[in-house]
Structure formats: C-alpha cells, structure tokens
Protein backbone atom coordinates (compact mmCIF):
# COMPACT_ATOMS: atom_id res chain seq x y z
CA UNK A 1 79.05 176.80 -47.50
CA UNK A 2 82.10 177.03 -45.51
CA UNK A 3 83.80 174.72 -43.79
CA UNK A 4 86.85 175.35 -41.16
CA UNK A 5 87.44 172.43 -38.55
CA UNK A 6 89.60 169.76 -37.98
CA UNK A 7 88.58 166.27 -39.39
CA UNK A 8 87.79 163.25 -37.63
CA UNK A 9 88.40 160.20 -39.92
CA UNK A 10 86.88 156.88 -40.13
CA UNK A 11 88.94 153.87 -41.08
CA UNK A 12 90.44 155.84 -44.25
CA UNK A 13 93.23 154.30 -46.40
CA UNK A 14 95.93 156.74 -45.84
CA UNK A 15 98.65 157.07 -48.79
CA UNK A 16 101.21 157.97 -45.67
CA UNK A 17 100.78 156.89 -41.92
CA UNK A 18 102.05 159.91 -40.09
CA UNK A 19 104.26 159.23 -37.00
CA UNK A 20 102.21 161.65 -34.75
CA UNK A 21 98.88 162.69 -35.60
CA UNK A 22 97.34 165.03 -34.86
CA UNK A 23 100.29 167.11 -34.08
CA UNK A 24 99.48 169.23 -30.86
CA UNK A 25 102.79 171.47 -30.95
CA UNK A 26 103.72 172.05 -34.42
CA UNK A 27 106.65 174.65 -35.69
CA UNK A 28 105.53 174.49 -39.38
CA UNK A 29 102.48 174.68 -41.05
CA UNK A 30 102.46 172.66 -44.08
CA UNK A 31 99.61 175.12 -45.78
CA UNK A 32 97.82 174.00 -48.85
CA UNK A 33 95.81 175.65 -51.67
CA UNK A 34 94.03 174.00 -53.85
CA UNK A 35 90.98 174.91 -56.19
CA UNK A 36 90.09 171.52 -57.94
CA UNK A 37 93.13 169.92 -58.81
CA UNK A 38 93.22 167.32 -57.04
CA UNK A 39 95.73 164.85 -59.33
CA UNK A 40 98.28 167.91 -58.74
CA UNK A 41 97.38 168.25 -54.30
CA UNK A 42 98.00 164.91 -54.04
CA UNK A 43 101.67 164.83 -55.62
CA UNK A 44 102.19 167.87 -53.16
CA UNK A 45 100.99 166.52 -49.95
CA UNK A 46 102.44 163.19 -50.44
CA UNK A 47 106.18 163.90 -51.82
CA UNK A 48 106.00 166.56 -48.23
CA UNK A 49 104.59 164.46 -45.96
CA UNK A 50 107.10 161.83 -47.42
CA UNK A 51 109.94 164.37 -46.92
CA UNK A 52 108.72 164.88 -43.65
CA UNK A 53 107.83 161.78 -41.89
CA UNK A 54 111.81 160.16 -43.64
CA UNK A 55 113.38 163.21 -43.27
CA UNK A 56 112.95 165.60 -40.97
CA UNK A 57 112.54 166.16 -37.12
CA UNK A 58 110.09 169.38 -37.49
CA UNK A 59 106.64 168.71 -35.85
CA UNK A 60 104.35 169.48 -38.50
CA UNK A 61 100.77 170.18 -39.07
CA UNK A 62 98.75 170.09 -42.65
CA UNK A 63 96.01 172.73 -43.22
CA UNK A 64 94.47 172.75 -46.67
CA UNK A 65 92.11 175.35 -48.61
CA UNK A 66 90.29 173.70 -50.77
CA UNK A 67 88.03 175.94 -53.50
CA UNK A 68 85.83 175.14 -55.97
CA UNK A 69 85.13 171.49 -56.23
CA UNK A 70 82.51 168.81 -54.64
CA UNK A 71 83.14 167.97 -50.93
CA UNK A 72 81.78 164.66 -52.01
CA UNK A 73 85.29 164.75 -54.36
CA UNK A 74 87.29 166.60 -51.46
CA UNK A 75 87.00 164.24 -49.44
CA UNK A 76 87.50 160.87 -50.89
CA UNK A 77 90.21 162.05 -52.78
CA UNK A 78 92.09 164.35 -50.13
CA UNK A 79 90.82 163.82 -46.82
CA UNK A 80 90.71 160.00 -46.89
CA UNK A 81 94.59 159.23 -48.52
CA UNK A 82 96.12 162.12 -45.92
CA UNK A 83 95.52 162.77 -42.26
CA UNK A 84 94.93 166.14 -42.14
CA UNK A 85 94.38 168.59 -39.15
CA UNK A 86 92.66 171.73 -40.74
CA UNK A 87 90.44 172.43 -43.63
CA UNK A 88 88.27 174.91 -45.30
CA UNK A 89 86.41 174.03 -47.79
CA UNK A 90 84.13 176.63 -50.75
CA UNK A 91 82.43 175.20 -53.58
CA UNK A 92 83.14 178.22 -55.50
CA UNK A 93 86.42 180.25 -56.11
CA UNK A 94 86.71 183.47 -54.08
CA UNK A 95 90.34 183.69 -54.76
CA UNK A 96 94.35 183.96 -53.81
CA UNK A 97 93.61 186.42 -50.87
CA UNK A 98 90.94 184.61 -49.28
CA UNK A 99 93.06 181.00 -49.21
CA UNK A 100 95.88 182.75 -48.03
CA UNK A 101 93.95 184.95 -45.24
CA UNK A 102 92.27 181.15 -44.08
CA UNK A 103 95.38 179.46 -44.18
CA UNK A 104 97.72 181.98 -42.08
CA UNK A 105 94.96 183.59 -39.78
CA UNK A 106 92.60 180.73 -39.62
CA UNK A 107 93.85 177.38 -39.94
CA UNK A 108 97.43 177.53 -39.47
CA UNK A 109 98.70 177.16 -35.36
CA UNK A 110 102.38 176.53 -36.15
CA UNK A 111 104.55 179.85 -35.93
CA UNK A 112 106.25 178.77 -39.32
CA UNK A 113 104.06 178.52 -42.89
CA UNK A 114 105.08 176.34 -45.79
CA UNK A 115 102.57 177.75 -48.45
CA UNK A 116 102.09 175.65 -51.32
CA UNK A 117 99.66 175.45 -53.62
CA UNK A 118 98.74 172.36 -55.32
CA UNK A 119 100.99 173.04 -58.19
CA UNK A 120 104.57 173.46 -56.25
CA UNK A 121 106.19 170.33 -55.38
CA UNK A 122 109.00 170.42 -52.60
CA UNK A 123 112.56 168.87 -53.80
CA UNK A 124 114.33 169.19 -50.46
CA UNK A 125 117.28 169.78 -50.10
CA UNK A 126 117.84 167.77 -47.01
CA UNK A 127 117.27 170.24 -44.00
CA UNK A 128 116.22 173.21 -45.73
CA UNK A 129 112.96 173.42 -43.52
CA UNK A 130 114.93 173.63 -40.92
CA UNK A 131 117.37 175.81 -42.03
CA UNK A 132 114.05 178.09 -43.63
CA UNK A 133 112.95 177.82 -39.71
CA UNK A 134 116.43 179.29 -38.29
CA UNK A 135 116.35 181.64 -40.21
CA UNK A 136 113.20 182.67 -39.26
CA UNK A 137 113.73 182.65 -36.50
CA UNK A 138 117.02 184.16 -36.20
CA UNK A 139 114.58 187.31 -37.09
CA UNK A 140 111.55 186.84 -35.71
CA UNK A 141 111.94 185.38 -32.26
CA UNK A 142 115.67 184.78 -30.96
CA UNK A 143 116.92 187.96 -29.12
CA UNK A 144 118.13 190.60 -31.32
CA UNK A 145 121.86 190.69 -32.75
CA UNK A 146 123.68 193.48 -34.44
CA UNK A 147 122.86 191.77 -37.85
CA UNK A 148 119.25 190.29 -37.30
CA UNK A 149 118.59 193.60 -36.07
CA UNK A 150 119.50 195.28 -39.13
CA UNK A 151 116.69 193.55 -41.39
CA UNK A 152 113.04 192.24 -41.09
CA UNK A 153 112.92 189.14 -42.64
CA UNK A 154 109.08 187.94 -43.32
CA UNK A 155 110.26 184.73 -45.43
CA UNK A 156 112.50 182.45 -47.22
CA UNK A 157 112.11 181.93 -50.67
CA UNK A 158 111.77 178.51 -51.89
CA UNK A 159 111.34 179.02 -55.49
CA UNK A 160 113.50 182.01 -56.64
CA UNK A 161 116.55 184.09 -56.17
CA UNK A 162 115.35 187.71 -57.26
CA UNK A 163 116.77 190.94 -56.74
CA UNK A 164 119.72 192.46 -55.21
CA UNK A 165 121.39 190.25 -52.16
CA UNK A 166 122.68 191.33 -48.95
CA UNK A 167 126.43 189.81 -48.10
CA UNK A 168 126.07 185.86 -47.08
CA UNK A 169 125.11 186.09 -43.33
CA UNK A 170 125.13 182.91 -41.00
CA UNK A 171 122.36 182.66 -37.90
CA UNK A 172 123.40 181.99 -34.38
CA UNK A 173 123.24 178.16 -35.41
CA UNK A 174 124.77 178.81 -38.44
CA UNK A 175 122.36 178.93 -41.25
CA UNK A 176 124.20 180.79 -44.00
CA UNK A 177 121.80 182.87 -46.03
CA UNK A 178 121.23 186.09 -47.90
CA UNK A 179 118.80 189.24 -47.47
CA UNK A 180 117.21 190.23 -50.86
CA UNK A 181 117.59 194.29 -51.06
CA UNK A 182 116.56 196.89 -51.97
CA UNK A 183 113.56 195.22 -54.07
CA UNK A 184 112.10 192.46 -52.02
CA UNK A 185 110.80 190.53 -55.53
CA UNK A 186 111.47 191.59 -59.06
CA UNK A 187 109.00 192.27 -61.30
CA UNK A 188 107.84 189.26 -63.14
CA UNK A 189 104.52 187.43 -62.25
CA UNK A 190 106.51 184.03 -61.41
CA UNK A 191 108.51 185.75 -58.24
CA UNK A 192 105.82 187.41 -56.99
CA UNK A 193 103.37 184.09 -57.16
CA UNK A 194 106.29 182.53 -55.62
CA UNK A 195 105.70 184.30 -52.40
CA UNK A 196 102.32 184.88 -52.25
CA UNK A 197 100.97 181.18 -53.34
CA UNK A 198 103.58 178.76 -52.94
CA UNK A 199 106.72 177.59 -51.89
CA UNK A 200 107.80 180.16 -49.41
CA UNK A 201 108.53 179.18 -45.84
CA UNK A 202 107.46 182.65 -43.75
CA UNK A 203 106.66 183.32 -39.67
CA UNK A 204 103.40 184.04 -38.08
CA UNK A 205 104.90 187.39 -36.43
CA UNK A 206 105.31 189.28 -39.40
CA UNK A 207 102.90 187.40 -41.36
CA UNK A 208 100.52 189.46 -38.65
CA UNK A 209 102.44 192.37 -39.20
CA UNK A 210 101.81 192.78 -42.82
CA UNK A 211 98.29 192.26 -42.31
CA UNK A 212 95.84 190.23 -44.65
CA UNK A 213 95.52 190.37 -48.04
CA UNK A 214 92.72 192.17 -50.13
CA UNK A 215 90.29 190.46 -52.22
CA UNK A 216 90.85 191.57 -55.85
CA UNK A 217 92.21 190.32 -59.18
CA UNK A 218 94.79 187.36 -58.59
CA UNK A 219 97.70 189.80 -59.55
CA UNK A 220 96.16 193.19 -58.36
CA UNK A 221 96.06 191.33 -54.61
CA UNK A 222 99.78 190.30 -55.40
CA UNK A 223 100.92 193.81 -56.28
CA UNK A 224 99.48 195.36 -53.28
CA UNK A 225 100.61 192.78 -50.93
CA UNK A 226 104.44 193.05 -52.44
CA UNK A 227 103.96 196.98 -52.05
CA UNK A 228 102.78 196.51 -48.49
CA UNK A 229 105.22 194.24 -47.73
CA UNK A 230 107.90 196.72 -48.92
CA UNK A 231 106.45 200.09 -47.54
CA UNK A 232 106.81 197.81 -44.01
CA UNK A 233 110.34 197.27 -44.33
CA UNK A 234 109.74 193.48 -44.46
CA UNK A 235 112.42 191.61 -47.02
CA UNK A 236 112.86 187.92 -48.56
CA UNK A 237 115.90 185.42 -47.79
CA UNK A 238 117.42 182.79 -49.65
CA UNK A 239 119.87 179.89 -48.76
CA UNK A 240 122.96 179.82 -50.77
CA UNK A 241 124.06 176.14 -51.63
CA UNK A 242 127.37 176.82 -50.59
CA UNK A 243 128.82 178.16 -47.49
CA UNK A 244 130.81 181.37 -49.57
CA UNK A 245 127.27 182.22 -49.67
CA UNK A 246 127.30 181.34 -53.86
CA UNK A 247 125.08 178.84 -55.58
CA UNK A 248 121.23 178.25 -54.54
CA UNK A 249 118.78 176.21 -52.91
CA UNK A 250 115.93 175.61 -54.88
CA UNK A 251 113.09 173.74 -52.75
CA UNK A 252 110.32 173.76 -54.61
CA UNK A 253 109.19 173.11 -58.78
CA UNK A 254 106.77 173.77 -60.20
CA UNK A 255 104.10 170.84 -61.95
CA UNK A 256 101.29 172.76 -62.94
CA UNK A 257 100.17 172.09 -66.73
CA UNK A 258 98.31 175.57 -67.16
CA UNK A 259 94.72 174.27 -65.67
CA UNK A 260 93.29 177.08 -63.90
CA UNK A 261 90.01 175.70 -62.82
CA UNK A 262 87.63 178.72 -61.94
CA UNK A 263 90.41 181.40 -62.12
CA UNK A 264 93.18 180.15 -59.76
C-alpha cells in the first residue's frame, strides 16, 4: 500500500505552528526520508522547521518518505506534531532509489531540494539555504555568464568538502563558493551518502537531467548514480566560510546511532 497525497489534519498538536501553511509557491523542498526512525525524523523536521520559520525568508514546503513502519505509528508520531504537505508512505523497505525517485519526481513542487534523511540534522549557518539557492541558481536558471557557463552545478554539498576545488567564485549576488573538479565525490561511502540521502541542497532542472535512480543495493544505486552524474558533466559546490574562498560551511551532522531498520 502506497500512499502519495497531501494531508488534511484534524485538530493535531503541532510541535511548530508554521507561519504559512500549506505553502502554495515554495523555492525549497524540505525532502525527508525516513524508514522507521521516528525518534531521529522528528529531531530533523523540528530543528529545520525551527531554522526556518526563526530564520529564514525561503517559502518552504515538507515532503516526507516514510518506509517501513505502521501508518497507525506514522501518523501520530509524524503527521500530527508537523504540518506537512506531501507524503508517501510503504510498510515495507524498497530502498534509497525509490525514496529519492518519490521525493524529487513525485512529491517535491519547489525547484530547490533539501534531502535529508532522518539521520542528518541541519546546523545552519545562518543563510546558507539561501546562499545553497543562489547558487543554484546562479547555474540553473539566471541567464548564463562566462563563469556559470563554464560548469553544471547539480548541488551544494551540505555535509562534505571532497575532491579537487575550482578557484572561489562569487554569484551575481555574491555567493562565494567553489566547484568540486575533476571528481565530483571521492571515494568513501560517507561522501557519496552525503549526496544521494541527505544533506545536499540540489535543483529540479538537473535533478531531471540526471534522470532517476535505479533500484539496487543501497551502494550499487549510489555508485551508478555518482557515475551518471559524472559521465553528464554535472559537479558538486561548496560554500567556503570565508570570503578568500578558505574555511567551510558545514550544514548538516550527522545523529544516526547505526539503526538500520529493514536495510536503510
């Protein structure tokens, strides 16, 4: 049993009143995946939503995958604390690949995606959605420059700084960041997760590009999709935490305590 639609709540106790719900124009997605954890979504949604409604200007939308638990469960402990515009919900696990497909082609109606899964807690800094947004956009949708034209940008990293980095480069507005080159993610397990399961800010356009992800193995679907992602041209940014384009800003950690309920 699948279910994709938007929720329409009945005197629940939210955790967070939300200044503007639902949100009928949103320009981030703030995309959830979950598979029974439900102590750890809760941190997530709440110290976002927190971030967000104190502060940040973004309009903002909350889609959730939820895998492999009770909906009875779902929804008193989810649904009712958080107001919540999308769901899907599976009793059993089908995987990273088909959360991620739901949540980017399904769910998701804001151009910009803040995946997260229940285990990757956003720190801030101040403004860095909005900076992860110019950025995007600086690549994705403003007219074409002699620098944004030089690289396809699919994302910004919120979790790590891997690989060899492009000269600091500031957006029209002035976002400084840096291009990750030639290799978009190194080799270890935790950079690739980073990107494909949480806390990395990326845009619909070349999201749609790329295409969706297969169903396989956890890491055999990451490894194809970092291949993919590579063979397209597509690379990562990050945002330096100073403007000589040195230091980093780290926007996510991670909380997980090694629980992998049904293989996620």
């Amino acid at each position: 049993l699948i279910a994709i639609q938007s929720k329409k709540f009945q005197k629940p106790s939210y955790k967070i009143k939300r200044k503007i719900f639902p949100q009928n124009d949103p320009q981030m997605c703030a995309a959830f995946l979950s598979c029974n954890r439900h102590d750890l979504l809760m941190q997530t949604i709440e110290t976002l939503v927190t971030h967000m409604e104190n502060n940040s200007t973004v309009p903002y939308e909350i889609s959730i995958v939820e895998q492999c638990s009770t909906f009875k469960d779902f929804e008193q402990n989810i649904l009712n604390n958080f107001e919540v515009e999308h769901y899907a919900f599976k009793q059993v696990n089908t995987g990273i690949g088909y959360g991620l497909n739901t949540l980017f082609f399904g769910l998701c109606t804001a151009p910009n995606i803040f995946s997260l899964e229940d285990d990757w807690k956003f720190i801030g800094p101040n403004r860095w959605i909005e900076r992860a947004i110019d950025i995007l956009n600086f690549y994705n949708s403003d007219p074409p420059t002699n620098i944004s034209s030089k690289y396809k940008v699919i994302g910004v990293f919120g979790a790590y700084d891997a690989g060899e980095r492009s000269d600091p480069i500031r957006t029209t507005k002035g976002t400084v960041h840096r291009v990750l080159l030639p290799e978009l993610m190194d080799s270890e397990r935790a950079a690739i997760n980073s990107f494909c399961n949480g806390g990395t800010m990326a845009h619909i356009n070349a999201l749609k590009a790329i295409g969706t992800q297969v169903r396989q193995t956890p890491l055999g679907t990451e490894r194809e999709y970092k291949e993919r992602i590579l063979a397209a041209g597509y690379r990562m940014a990050v945002m330096p935490s100073r403007d000589d384009g040195n230091g980093w800003d780290k926007a996510v950690v991670h909380i997980g305590d090694g629980r992998h309920v049904g293989g996620n």
